[in-house]
Protein backbone atom coordinates (compact mmCIF):
# COMPACT_ATOMS: atom_id res chain seq x y z
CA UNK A 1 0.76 10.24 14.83
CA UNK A 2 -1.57 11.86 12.49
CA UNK A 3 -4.16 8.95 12.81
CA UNK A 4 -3.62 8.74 16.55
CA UNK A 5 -4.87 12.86 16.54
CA UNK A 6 -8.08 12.22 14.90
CA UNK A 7 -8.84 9.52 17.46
CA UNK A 8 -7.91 6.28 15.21
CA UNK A 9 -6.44 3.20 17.75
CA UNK A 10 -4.07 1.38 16.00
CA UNK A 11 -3.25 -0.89 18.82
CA UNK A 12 -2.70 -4.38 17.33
CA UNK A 13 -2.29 -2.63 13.58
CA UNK A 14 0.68 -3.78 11.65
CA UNK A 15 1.70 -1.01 10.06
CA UNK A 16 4.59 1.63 8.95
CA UNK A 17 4.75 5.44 8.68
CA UNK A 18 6.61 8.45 7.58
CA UNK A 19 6.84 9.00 11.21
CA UNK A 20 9.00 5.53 10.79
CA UNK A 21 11.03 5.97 8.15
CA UNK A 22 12.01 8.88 5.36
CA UNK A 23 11.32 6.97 1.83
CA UNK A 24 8.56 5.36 0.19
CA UNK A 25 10.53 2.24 0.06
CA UNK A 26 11.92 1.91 3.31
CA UNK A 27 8.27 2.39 4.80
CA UNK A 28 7.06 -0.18 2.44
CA UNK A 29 9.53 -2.77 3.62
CA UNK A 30 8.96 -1.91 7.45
CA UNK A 31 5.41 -2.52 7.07
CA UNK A 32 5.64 -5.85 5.35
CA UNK A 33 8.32 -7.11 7.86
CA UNK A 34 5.88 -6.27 10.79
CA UNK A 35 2.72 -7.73 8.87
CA UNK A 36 4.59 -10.92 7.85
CA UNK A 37 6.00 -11.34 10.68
CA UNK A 38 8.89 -13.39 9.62
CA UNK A 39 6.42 -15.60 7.37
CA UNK A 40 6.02 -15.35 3.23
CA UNK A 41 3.55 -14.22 0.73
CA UNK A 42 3.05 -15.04 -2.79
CA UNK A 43 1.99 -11.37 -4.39
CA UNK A 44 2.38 -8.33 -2.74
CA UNK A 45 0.07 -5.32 -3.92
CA UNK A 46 0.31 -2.10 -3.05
CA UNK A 47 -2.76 0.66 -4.16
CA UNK A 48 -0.65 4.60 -4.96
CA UNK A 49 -2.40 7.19 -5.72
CA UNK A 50 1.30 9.46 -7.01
CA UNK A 51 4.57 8.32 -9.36
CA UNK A 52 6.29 7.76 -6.13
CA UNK A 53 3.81 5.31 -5.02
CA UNK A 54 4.36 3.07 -8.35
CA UNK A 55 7.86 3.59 -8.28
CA UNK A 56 8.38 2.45 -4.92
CA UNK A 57 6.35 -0.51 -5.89
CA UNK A 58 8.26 -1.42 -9.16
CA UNK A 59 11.63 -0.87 -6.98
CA UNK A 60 10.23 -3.66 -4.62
CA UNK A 61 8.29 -5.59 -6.89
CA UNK A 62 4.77 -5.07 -5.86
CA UNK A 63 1.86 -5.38 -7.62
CA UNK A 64 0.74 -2.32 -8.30
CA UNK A 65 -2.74 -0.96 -8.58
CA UNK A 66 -3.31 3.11 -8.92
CA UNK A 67 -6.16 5.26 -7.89
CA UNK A 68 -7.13 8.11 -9.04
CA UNK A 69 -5.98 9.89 -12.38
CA UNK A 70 -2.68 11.28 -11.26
CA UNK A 71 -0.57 7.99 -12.29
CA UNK A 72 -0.92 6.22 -15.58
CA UNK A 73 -0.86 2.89 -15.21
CA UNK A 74 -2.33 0.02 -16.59
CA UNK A 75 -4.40 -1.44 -14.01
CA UNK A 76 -6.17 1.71 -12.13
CA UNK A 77 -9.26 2.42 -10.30
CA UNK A 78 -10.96 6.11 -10.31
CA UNK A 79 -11.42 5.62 -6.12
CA UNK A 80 -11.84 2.27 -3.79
CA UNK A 81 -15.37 2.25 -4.21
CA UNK A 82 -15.33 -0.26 -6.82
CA UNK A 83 -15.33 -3.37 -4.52
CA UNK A 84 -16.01 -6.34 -6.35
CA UNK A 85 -13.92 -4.82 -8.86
CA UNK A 86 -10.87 -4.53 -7.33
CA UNK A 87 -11.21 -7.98 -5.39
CA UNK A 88 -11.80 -9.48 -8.35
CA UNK A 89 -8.44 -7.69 -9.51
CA UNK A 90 -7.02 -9.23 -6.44
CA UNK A 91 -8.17 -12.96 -7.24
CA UNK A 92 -10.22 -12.65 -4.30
């Protein structure tokens, strides 16, 4: 919704929302069901930038990567600018 007000198409986008569901979790799970599609994946990583974010991702066992300085974790970026950084983080 808010996306769709600033002009962003999403058409084709796997993705989930608070507009889908209420909790961190269950909007997690929505948008890896509609991403995979029914298929697998061997690591799932999820970048939070609040304690919800990481919690959410230790509850469903993501990989979790935070930005920012508002979570203390042990693998965390100061912002996404850090490209080859953080892919190399991913094993990409």
């Amino acid at each position: 919704m808010k996306l769709g007000g600033i002009g962003v198409e999403l058409d084709g986008v796997a993705l989930a929302t608070a507009s889908d569901a209420t909790s961190r979790v269950e909007i997690m799970q929505m948008a890896e069901a509609r991403v995979l599609d029914g298929g697998t994946v061997i690591r799932k990583t999820y970048f939070g930038d609040r304690i919800w974010d990481k919690q959410a991702s230790e509850h469903l066992e993501y990989h979790f990567i935070a930005v920012g300085n508002a979570v203390e974790h042990q693998t965390r970026f100061r912002d996404l600018l850090s490209h080859a950084a953080i892919l190399a983080q991913l094993g990409v």
